[in-house]
Protein backbone atom coordinates (compact mmCIF):
# COMPACT_ATOMS: atom_id res chain seq x y z
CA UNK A 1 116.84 114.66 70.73
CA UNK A 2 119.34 115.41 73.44
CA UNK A 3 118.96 116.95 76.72
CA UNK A 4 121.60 119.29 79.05
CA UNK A 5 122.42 115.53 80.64
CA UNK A 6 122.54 113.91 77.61
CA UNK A 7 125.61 111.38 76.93
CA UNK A 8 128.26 110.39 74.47
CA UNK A 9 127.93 106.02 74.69
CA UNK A 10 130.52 103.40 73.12
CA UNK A 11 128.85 100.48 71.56
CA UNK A 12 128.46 98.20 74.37
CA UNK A 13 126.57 94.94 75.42
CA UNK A 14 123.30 96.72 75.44
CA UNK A 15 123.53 98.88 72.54
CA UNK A 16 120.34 98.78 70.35
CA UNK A 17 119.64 96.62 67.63
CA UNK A 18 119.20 98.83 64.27
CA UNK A 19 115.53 98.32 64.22
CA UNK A 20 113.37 101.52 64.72
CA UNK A 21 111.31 101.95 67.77
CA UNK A 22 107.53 100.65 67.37
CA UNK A 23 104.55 100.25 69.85
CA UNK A 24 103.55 97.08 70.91
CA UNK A 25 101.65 94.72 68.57
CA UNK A 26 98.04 93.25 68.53
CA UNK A 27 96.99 90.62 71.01
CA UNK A 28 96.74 86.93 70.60
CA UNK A 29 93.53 86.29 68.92
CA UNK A 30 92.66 84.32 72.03
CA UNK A 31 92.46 87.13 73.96
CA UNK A 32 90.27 90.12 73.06
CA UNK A 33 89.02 93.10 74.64
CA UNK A 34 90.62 95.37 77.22
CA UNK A 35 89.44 93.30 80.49
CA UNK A 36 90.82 89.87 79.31
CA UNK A 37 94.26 91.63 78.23
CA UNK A 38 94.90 93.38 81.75
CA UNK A 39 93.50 90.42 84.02
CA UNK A 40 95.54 87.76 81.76
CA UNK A 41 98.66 89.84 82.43
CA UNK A 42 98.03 90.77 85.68
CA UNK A 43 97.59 87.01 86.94
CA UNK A 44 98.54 84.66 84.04
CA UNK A 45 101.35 85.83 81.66
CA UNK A 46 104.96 85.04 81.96
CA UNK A 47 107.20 88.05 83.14
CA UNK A 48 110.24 86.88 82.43
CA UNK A 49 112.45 84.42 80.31
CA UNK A 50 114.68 82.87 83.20
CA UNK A 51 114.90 83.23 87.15
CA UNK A 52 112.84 85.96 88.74
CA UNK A 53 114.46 88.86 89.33
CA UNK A 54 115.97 89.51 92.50
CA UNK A 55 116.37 92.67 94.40
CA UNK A 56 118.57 94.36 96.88
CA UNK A 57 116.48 96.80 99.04
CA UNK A 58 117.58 100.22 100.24
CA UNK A 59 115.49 102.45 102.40
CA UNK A 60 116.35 105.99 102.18
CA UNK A 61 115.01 108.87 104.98
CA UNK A 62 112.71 111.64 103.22
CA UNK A 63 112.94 115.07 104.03
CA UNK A 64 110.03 114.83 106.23
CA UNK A 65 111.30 112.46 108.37
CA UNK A 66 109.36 109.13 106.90
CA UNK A 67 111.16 106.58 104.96
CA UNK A 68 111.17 105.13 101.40
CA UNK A 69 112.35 101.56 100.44
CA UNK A 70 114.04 101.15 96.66
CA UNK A 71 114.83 97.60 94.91
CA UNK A 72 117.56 97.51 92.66
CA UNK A 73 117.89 94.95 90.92
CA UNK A 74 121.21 92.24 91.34
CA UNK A 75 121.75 91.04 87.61
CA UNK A 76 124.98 91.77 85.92
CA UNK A 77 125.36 95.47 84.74
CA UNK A 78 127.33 96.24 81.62
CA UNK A 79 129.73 98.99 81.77
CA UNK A 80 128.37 102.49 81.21
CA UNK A 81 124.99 101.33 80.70
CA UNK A 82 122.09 103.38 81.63
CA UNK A 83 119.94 103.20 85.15
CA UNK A 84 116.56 102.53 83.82
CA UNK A 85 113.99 103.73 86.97
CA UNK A 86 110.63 102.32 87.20
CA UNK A 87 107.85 103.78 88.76
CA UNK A 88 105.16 101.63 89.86
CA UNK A 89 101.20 102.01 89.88
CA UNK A 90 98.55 102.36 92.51
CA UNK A 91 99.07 99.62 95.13
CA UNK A 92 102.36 98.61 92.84
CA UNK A 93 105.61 97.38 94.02
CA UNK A 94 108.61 95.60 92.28
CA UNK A 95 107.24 92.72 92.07
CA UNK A 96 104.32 93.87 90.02
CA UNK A 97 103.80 91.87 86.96
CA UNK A 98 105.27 94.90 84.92
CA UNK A 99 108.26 95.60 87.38
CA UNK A 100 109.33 92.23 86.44
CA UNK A 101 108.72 92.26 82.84
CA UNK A 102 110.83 95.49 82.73
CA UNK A 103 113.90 93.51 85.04
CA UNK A 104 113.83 91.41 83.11
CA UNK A 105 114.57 93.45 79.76
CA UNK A 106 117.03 95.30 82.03
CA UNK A 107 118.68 92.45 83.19
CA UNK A 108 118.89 91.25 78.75
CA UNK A 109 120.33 94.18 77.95
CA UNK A 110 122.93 94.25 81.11
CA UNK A 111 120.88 98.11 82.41
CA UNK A 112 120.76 99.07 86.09
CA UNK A 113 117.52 98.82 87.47
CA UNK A 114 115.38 100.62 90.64
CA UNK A 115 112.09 100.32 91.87
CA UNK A 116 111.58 103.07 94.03
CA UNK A 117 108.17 102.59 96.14
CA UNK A 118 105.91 104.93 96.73
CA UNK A 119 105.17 105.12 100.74
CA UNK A 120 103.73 102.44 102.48
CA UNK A 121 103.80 100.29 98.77
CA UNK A 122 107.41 98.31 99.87
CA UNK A 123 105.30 95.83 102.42
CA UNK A 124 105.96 97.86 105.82
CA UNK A 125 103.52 100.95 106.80
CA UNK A 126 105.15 104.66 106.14
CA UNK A 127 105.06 106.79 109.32
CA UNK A 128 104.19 110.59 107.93
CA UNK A 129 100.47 111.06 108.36
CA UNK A 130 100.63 110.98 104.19
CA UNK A 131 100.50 108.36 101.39
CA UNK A 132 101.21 109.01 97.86
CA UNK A 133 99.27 110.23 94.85
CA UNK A 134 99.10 110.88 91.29
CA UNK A 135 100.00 113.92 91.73
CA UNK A 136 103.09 113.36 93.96
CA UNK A 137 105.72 115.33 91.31
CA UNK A 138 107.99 116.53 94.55
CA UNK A 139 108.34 112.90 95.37
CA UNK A 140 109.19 112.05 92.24
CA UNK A 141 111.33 114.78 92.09
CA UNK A 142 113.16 114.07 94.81
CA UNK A 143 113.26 110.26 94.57
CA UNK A 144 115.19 111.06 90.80
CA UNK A 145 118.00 113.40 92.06
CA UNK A 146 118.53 111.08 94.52
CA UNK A 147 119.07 108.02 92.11
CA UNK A 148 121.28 110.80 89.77
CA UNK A 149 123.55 111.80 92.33
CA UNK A 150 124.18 107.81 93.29
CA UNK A 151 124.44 106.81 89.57
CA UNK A 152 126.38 109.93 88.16
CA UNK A 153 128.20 108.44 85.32
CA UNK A 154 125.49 106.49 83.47
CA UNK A 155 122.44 108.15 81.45
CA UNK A 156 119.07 107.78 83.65
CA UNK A 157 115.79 106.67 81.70
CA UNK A 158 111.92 106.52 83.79
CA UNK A 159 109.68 105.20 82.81
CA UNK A 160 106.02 105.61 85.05
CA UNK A 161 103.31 103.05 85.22
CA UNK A 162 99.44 103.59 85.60
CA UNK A 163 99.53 106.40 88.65
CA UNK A 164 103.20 106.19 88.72
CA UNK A 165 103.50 107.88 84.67
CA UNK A 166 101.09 110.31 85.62
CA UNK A 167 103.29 111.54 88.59
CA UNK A 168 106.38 111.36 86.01
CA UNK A 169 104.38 113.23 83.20
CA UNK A 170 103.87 116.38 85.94
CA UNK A 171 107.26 115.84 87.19
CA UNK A 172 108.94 116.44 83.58
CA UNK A 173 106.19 119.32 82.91
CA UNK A 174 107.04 121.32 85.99
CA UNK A 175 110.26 121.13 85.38
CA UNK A 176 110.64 121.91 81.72
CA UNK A 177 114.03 121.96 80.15
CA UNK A 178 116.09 121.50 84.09
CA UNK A 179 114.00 118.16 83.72
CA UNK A 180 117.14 117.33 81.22
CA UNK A 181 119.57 117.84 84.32
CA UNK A 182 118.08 114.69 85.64
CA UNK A 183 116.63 112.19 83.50
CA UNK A 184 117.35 111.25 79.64
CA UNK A 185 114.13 110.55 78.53
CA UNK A 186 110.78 109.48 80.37
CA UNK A 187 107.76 107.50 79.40
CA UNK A 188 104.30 106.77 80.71
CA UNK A 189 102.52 103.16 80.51
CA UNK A 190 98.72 103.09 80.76
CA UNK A 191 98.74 106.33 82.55
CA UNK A 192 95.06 108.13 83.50
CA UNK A 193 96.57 111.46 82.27
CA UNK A 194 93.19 113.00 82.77
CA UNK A 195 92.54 111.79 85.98
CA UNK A 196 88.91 112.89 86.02
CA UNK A 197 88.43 110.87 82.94
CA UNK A 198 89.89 107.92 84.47
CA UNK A 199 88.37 107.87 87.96
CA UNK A 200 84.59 108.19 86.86
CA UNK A 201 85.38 105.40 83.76
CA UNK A 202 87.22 102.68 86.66
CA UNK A 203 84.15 103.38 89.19
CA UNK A 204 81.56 102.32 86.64
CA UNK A 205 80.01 98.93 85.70
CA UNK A 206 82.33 96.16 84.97
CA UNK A 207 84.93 98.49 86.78
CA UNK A 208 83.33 99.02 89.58
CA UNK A 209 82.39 95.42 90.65
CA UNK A 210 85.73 93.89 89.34
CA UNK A 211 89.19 96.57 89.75
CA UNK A 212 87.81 98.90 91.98
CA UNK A 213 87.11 96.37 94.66
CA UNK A 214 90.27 95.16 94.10
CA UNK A 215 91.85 98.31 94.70
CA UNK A 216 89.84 98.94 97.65
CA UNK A 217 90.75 95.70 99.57
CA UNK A 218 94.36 96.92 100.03
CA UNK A 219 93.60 100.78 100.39
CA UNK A 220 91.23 100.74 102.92
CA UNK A 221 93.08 98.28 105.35
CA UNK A 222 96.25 100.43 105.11
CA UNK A 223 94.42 103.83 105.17
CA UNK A 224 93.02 102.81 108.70
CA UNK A 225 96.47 101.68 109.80
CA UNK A 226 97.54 104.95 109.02
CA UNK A 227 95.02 106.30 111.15
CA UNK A 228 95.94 103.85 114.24
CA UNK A 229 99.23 105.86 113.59
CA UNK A 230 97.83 109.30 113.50
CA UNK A 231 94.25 109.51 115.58
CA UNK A 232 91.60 112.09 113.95
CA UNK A 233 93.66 112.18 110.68
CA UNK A 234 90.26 111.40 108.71
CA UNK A 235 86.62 110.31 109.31
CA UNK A 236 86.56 106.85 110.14
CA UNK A 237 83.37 106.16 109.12
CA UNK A 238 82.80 107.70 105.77
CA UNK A 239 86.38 105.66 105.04
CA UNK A 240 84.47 102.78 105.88
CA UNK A 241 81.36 103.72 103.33
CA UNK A 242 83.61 104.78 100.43
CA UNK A 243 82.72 101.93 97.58
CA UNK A 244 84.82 103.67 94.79
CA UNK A 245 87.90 105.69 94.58
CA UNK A 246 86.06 109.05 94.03
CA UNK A 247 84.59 108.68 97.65
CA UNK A 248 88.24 107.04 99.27
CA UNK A 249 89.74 110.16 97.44
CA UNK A 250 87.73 112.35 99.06
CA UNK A 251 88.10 110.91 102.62
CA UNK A 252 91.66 110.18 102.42
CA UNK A 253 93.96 111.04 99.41
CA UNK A 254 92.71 114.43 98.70
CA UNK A 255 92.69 115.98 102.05
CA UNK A 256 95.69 114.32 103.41
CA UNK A 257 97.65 115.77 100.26
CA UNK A 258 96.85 119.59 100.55
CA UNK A 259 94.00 119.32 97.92
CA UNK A 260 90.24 120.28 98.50
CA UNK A 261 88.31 117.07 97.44
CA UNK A 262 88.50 114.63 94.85
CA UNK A 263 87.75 117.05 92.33
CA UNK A 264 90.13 119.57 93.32
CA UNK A 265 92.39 116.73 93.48
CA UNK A 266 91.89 115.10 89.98
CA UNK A 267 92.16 118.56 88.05
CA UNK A 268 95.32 119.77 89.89
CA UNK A 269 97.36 116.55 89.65
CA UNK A 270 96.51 115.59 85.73
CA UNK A 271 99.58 115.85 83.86
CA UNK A 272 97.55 115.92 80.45
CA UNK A 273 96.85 119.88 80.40
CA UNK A 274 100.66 120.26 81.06
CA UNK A 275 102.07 117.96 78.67
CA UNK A 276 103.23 121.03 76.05
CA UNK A 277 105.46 122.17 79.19
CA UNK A 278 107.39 119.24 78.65
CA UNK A 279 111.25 119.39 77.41
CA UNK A 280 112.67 116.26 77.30
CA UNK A 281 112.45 112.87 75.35
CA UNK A 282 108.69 111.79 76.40
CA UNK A 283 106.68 108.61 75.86
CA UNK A 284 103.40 108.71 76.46
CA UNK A 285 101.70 105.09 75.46
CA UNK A 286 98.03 104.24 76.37
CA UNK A 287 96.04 101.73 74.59
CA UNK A 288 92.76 102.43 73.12
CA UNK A 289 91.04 99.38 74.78
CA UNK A 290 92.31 100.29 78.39
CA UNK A 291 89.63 100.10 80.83
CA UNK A 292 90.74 102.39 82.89
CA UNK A 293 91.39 105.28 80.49
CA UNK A 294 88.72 106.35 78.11
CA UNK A 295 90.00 106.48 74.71
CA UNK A 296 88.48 109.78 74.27
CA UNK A 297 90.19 111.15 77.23
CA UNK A 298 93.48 110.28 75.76
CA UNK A 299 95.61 113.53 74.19
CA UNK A 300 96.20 114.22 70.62
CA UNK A 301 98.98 115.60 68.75
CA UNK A 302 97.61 118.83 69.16
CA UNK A 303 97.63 118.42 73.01
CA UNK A 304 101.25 118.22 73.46
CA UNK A 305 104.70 119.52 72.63
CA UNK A 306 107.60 118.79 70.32
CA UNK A 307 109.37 116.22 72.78
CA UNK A 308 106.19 114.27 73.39
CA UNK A 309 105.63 110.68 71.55
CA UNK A 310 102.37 109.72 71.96
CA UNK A 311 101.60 105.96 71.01
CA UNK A 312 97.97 104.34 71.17
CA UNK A 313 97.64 101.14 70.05
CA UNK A 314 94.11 99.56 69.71
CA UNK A 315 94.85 96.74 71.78
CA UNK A 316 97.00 95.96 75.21
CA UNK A 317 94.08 96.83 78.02
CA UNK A 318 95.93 98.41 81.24
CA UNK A 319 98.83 97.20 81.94
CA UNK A 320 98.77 94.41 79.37
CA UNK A 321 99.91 93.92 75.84
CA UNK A 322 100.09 90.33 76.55
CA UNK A 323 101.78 88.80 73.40
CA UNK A 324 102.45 85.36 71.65
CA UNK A 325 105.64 86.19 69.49
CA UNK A 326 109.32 85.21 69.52
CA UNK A 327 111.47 84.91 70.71
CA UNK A 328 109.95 83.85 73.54
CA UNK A 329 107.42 81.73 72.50
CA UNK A 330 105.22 81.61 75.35
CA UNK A 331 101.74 82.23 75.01
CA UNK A 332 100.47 85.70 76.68
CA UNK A 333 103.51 86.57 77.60
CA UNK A 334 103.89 90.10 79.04
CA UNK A 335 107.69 91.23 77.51
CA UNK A 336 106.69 92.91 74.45
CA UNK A 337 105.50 96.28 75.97
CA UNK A 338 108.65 96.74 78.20
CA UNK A 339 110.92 95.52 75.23
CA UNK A 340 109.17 98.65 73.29
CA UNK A 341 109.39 101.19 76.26
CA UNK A 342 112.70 100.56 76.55
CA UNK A 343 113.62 100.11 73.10
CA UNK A 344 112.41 103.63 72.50
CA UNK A 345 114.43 105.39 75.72
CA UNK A 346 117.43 103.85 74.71
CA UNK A 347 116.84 105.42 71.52
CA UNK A 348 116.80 108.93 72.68
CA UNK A 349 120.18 108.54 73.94
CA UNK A 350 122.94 110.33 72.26
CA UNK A 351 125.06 108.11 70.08
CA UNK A 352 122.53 105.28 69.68
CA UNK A 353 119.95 104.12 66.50
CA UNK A 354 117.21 106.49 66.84
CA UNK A 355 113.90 104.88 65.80
């Protein structure tokens, strides 16, 4: 399927093998369940085949007046390749296990590469009296036309991680068909499309004890810095009681972003009741053992337009489809779902093997 932007490519270095675009595949039989598949790739699994990636860091002013900082990534590019874009997860950055995986495919294949960071996610404190949230389409929006107008002669592919593909589902949604003036295609990892679904499911049980206060031990810190910036922004001390993210949604990411509580906040920034508005080449891939996302939450083909690709494999946990095959053979490995991702945008571009 092409899009207003779409573009005519010569076979070059990373041109796609003529095998047809697939999810994922099962996990080694050493790993099962959704919790051993996300914490073994979040913490274990090889990211990539040689050197880590490096980056080159740009910071870029924001409308508003605050800064954001993108990596791009300093491998060899091959002419007229595309710019694949990553967006990263809650409390992601480039060098999250995925943003590495994926540099590494980009670097294979000879693709540009950016990490743009959502605010205060690069290592430094933003200065608006703001963070970022799943929601955060006009950021998106603005982060992409930005990246288009740098990079105007190669074809741009996003792909969204976790909180990140959420953002990127809404952004290509509220944009419809002008979404095609910017980006290629788009796909969403692992993303809690129903964001309802998703925050009662991570701040239960298992959940609760293990990812949420994970989560928690880096948003808390930086959501009282951000008060030291900006005195009387929140209430201190219900910050300091929240013990899931429905209660540090409703202190800090829902009022600080225009929306009335966490409610107000999950309904209004789920991308899953939009995803029929959506009018270019989309991915949407969620495994049915994530954690984090209920399978039931997850849409169906009834739920979603023409240009929507929805994948759900049984296995890969959030973030995970760790993976013992070659050519890399090294075991839990964390390539395969990034090799797929991108195996699929590339295939929505004109002139290449569709799978």
């Amino acid at each position: 399927m092409n899009t207003p932007h779409s573009h005519t490519l010569a076979p070059t270095a990373w041109a796609l093998p003529h095998t047809p675009s697939q999810p994922p595949g099962a996990a080694p039989a050493w790993l099962p369940g959704g919790h051993a598949q996300t914490i073994w790739a979040a913490l274990c699994a090889r990211r990539y085949v040689g050197a880590a990636p490096s980056y080159r860091r740009e910071r870029w002013t924001t409308p508003d007046g605050d800064f954001v900082d993108v990596d791009h990534a300093t491998h060899a590019v091959a002419e007229q390749a595309p710019l694949l874009v990553l967006f990263h997860g809650l409390e992601g950055s480039s060098r999250s296990h995925y943003a590495e995986a994926f540099a590494d495919v980009a670097r294979e294949r000879g693709l540009a590469y950016a990490v743009p960071h959502f605010r205060g996610c690069s290592g430094e404190l933003n200065l608006a009296p703001r963070a970022y949230h799943s929601g955060d389409h006009a950021e998106i929006d603005w982060m992409l036309r930005r990246l288009r107008a740098q990079f105007p002669d190669r074809p741009l592919l996003a792909v969204g991680v976790s909180l990140g593909g959420n953002a990127l589902m809404r952004w290509a949604a509220e944009h419809g068909a002008a979404a095609g003036d910017v980006a290629d295609a788009v796909a969403a990892v692992c993303s809690p499309i129903d964001l309802a679904a998703g925050g009662h499911a991570i701040g239960r049980g298992f959940n609760r004890q293990v990812y949420t206060r994970m989560f928690l031990r880096s948003m808390v810190p930086k959501a009282l810095a951000k008060l030291a910036q900006h005195p009387g922004l929140f209430d201190r001390d219900k910050l300091l009681a929240a013990r899931d993210l429905y209660a540090f949604d409703n202190v800090f990411t829902a009022p600080l972003h225009g929306f009335r509580n966490t409610e107000d906040y999950w309904r209004r920034a789920s991308a899953k009741p939009l995803l029929p508005q959506v009018r270019v080449p989309a991915l949407v891939l969620n495994a049915r053992n994530d954690p984090f996302v209920p399978a039931s939450s997850l849409p169906t083909a009834q739920d979603v337009g023409p240009c929507v690709t929805l994948w759900q494999p049984p296995q890969g946990g959030h973030v995970g489809f760790p993976a013992s095959l070659p050519p890399w053979g090294v075991p839990g490995h964390v390539r395969a779902m990034p090799e797929a991702v991108t195996h699929w945008l590339l295939s929505q571009l004109s002139g290449a093997s569709h799978g």
